[in-house]
N, C-alpha and C. Protein backbone atom coordinates (compact mmCIF):
# COMPACT_ATOMS: atom_id res chain seq x y z
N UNK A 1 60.15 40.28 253.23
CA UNK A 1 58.93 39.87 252.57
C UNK A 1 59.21 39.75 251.06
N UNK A 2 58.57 38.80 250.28
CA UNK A 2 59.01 38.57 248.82
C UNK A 2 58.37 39.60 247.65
N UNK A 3 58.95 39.63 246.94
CA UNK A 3 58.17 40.74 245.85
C UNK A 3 57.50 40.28 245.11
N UNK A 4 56.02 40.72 245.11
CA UNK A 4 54.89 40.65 244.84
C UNK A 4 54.65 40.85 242.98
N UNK A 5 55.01 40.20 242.21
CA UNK A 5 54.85 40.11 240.65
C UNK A 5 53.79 39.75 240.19
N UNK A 6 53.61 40.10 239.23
CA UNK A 6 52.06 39.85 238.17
C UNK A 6 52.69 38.49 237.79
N UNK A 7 51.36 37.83 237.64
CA UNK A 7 51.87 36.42 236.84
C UNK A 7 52.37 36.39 235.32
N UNK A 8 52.86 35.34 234.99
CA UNK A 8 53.75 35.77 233.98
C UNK A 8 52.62 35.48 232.84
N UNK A 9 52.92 36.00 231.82
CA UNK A 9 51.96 35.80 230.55
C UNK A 9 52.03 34.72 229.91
N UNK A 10 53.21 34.15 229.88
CA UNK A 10 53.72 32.78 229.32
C UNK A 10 53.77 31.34 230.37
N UNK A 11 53.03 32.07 231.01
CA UNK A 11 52.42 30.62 232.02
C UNK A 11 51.22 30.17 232.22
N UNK A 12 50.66 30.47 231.52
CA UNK A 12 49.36 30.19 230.41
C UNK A 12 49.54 29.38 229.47
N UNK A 13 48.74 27.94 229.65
CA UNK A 13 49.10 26.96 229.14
C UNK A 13 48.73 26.87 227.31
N UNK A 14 49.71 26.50 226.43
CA UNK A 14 49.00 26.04 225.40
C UNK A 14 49.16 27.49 224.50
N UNK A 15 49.42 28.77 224.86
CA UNK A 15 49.16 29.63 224.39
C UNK A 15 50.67 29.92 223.68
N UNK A 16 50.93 30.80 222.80
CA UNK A 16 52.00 31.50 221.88
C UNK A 16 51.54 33.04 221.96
N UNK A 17 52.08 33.66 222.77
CA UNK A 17 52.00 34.81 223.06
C UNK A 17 52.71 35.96 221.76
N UNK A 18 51.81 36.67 220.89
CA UNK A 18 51.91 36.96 219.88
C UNK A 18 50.84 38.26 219.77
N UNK A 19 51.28 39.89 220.65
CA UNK A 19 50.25 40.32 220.56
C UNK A 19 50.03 41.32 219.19
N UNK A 20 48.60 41.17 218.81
CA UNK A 20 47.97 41.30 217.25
C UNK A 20 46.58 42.44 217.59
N UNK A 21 46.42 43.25 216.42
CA UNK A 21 45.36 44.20 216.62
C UNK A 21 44.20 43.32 216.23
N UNK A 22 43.09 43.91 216.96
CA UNK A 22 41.58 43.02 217.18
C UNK A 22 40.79 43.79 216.59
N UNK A 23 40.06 43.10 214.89
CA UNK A 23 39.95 43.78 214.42
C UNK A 23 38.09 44.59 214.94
N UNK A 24 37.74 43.69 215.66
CA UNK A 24 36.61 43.89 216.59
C UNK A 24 36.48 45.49 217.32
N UNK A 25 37.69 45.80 218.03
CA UNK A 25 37.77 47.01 218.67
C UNK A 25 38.62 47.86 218.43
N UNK A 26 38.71 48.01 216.71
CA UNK A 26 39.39 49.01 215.87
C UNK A 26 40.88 49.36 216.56
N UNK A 27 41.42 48.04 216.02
CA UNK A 27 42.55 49.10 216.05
C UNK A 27 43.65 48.56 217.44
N UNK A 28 42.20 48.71 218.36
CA UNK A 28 43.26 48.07 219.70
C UNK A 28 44.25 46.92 219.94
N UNK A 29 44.82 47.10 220.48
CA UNK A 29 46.14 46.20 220.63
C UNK A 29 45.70 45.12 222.06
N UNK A 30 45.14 43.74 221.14
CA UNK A 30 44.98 42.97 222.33
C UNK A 30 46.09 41.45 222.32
N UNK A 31 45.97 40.98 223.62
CA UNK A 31 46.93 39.84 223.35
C UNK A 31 46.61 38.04 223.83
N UNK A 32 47.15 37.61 222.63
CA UNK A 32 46.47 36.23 223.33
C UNK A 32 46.53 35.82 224.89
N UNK A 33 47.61 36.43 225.34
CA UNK A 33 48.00 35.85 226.96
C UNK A 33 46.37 36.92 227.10
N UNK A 34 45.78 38.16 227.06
CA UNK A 34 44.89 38.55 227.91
C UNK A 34 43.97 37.77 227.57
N UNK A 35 43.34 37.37 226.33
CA UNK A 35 42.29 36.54 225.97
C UNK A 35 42.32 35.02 226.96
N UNK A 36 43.25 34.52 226.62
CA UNK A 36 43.53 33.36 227.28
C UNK A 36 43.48 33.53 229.02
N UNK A 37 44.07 34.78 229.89
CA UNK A 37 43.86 34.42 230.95
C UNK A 37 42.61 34.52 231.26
N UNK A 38 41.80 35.35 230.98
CA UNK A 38 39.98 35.57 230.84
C UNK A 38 39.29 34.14 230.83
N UNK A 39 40.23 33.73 230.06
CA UNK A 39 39.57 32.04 229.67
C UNK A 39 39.87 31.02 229.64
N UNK A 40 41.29 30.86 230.90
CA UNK A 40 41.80 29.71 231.14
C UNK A 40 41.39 28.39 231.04
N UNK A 41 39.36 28.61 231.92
CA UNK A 41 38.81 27.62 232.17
C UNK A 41 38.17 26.80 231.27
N UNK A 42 37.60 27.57 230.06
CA UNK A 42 37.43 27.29 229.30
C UNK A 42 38.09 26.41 228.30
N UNK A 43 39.23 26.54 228.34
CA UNK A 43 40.58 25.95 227.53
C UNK A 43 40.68 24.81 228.05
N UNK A 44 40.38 24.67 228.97
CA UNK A 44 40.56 22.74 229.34
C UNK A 44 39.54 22.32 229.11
N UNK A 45 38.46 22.99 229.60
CA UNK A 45 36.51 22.36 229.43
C UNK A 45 36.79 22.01 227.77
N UNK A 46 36.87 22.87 227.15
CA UNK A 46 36.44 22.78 225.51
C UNK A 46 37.80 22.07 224.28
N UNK A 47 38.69 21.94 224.97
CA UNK A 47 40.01 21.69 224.32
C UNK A 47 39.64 19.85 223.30
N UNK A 48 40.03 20.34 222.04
CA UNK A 48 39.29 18.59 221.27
C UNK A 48 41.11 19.10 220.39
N UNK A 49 41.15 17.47 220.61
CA UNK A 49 42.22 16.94 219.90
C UNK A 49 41.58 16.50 218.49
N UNK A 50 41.83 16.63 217.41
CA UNK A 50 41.91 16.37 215.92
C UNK A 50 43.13 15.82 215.32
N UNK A 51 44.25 14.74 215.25
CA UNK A 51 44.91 14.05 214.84
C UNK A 51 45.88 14.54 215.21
N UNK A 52 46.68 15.80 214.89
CA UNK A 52 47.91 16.37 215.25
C UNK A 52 47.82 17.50 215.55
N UNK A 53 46.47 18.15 215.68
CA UNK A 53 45.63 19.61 215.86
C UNK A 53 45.15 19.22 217.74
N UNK A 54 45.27 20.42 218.28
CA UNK A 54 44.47 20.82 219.19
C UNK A 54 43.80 22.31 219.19
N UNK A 55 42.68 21.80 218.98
CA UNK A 55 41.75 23.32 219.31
C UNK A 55 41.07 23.47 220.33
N UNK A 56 41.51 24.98 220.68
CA UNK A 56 40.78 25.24 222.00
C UNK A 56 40.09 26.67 221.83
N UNK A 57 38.87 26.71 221.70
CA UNK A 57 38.25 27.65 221.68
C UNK A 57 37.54 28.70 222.71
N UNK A 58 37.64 29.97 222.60
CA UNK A 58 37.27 30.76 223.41
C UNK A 58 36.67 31.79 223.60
N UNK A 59 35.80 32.14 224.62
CA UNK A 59 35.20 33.38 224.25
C UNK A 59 34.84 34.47 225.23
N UNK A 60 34.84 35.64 225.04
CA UNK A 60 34.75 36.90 225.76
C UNK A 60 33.68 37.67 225.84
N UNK A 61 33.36 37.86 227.04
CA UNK A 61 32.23 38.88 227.16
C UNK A 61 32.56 39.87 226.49
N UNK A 62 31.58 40.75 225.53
CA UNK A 62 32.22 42.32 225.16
C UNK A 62 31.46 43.50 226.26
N UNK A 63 31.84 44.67 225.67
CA UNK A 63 30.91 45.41 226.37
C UNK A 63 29.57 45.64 225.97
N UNK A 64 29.10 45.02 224.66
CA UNK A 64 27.75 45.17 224.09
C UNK A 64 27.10 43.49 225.28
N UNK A 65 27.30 43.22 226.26
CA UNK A 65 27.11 42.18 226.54
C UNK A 65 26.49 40.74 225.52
N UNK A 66 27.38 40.65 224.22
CA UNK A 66 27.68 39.63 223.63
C UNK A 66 28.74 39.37 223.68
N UNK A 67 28.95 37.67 223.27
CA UNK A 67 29.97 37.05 223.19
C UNK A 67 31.26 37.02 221.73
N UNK A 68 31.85 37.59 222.30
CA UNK A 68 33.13 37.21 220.56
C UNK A 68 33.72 35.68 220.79
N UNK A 69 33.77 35.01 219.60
CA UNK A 69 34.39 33.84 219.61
C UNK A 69 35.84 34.25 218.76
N UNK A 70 37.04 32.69 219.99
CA UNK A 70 38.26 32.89 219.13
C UNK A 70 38.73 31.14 219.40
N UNK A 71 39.44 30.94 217.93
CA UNK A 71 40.02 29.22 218.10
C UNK A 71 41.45 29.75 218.20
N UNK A 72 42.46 28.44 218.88
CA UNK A 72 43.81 28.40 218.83
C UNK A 72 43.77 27.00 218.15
N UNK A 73 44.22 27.26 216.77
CA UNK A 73 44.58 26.06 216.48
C UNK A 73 45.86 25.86 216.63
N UNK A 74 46.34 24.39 217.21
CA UNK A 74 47.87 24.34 217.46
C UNK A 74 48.34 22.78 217.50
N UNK A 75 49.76 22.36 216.66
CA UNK A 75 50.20 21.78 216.76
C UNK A 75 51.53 21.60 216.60
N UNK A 76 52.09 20.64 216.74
CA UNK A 76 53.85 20.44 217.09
C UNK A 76 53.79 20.17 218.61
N UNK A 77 54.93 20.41 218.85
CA UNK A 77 55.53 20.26 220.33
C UNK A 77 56.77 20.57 220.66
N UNK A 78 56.77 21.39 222.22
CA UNK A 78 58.57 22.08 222.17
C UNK A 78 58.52 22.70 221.77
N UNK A 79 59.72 23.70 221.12
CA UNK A 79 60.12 24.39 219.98
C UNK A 79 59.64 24.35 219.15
N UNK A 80 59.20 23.03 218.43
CA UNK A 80 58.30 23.25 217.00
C UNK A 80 56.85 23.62 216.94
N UNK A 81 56.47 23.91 218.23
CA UNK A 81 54.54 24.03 218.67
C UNK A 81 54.34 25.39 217.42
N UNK A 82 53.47 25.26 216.72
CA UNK A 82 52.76 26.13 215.87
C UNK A 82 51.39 26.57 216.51
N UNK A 83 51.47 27.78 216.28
CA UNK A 83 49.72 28.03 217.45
C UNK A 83 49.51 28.85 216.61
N UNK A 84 48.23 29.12 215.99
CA UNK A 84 47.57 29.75 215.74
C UNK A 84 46.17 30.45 216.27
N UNK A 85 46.04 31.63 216.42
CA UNK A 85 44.59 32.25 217.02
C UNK A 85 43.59 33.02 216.05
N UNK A 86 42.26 33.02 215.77
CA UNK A 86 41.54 33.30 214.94
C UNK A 86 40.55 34.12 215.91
N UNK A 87 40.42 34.85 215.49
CA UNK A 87 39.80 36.10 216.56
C UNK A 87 38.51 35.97 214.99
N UNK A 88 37.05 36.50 215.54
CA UNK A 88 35.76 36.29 214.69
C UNK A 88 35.08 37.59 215.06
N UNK A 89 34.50 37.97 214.06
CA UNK A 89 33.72 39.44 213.93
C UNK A 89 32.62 39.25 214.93
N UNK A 90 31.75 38.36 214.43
CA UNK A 90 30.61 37.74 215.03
C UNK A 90 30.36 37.85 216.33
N UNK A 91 29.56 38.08 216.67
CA UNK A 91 29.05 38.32 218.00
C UNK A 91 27.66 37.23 218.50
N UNK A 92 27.68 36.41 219.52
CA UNK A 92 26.93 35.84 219.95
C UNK A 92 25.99 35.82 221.31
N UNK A 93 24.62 35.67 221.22
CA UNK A 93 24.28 35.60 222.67
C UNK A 93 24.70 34.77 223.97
N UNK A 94 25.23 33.70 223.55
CA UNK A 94 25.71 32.85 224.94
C UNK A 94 26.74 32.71 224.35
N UNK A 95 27.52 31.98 225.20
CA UNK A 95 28.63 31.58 225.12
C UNK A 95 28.91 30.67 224.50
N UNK A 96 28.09 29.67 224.91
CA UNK A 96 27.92 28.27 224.20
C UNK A 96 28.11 28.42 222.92
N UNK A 97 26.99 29.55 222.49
CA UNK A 97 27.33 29.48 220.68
C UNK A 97 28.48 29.99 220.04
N UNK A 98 29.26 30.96 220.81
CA UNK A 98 30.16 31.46 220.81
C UNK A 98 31.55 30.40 220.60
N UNK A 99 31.57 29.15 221.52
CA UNK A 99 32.02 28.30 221.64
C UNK A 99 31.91 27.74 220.44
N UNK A 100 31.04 27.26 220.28
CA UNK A 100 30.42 26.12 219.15
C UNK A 100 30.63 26.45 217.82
N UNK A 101 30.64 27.91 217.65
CA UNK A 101 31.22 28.82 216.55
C UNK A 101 32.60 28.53 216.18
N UNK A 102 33.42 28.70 217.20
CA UNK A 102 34.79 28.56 217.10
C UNK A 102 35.28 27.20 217.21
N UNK A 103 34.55 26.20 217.45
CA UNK A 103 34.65 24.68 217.24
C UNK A 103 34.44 24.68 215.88
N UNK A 104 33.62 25.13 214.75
CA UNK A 104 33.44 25.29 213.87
C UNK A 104 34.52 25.45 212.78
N UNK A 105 34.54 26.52 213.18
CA UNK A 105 35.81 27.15 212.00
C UNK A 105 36.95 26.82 212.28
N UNK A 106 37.39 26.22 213.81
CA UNK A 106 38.28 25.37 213.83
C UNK A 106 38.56 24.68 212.95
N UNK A 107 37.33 23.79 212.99
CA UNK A 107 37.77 22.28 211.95
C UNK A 107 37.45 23.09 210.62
N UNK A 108 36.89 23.78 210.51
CA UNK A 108 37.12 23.84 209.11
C UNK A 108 38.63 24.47 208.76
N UNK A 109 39.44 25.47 209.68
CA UNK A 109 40.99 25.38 209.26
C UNK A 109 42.12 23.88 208.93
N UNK A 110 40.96 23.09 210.03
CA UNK A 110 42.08 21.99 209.71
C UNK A 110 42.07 21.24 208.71
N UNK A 111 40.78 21.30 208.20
CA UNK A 111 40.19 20.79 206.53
C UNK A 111 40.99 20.92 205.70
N UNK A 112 40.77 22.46 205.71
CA UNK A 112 41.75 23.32 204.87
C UNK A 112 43.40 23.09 204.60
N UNK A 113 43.80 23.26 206.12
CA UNK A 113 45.02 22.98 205.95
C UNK A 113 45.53 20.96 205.58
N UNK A 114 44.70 20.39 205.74
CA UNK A 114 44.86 19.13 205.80
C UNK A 114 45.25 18.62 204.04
N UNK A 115 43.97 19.31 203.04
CA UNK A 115 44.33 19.09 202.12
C UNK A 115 44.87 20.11 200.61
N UNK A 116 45.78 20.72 201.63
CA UNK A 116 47.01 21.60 200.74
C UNK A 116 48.04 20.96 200.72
């Protein structure tokens, strides 16, 4: 019989596995692969291309039953893929806004970075 493995963390599409403390739950050590598998589905539903940017935004139930919003902004490809994740204090009642939040500050990173 074959041996039974956890799926891999890096088979999660789109993601740069880079785990970072959340500054939401003091301290704890969370990781984009856990955020991202929580929210696979989401990542294709909400995913908007911006010129050489893809953002895909996401969001998590907490235990206060609100929503935290987080963007991956990312571009390149291959080896050169740059990903970035923005984890947000903010707490929202649905998701949607949660979403819509992190569509937000998305583009406004790419603003940002666009004209430096």
């Amino acid at each position: 019989m074959p041996r039974m493995t956890a799926p891999r963390c890096d088979a999660v599409p789109h993601v740069k596995l880079v785990p970072q403390p959340h500054p939401r739950f003091h301290g704890v050590a969370s990781s984009a692969c856990a955020l991202a598998s929580a929210s696979v589905n989401s990542l294709s539903a909400h995913a908007l291309s911006i010129g050489k940017y893809t953002l895909s935004p996401m969001s998590k139930l907490t235990e206060t039953g609100l929503y935290a919003a987080s963007v991956s902004v990312r571009s390149g490809r291959g080896s050169g893929t740059l990903d970035r994740v923005f984890r947000f204090v903010s707490a929202f009642p649905t998701r949607e806004a949660a979403i819509q939040y992190a569509l937000e500050q998305g583009r406004s990173v790419i603003r940002q970075t666009q004209t430096t």
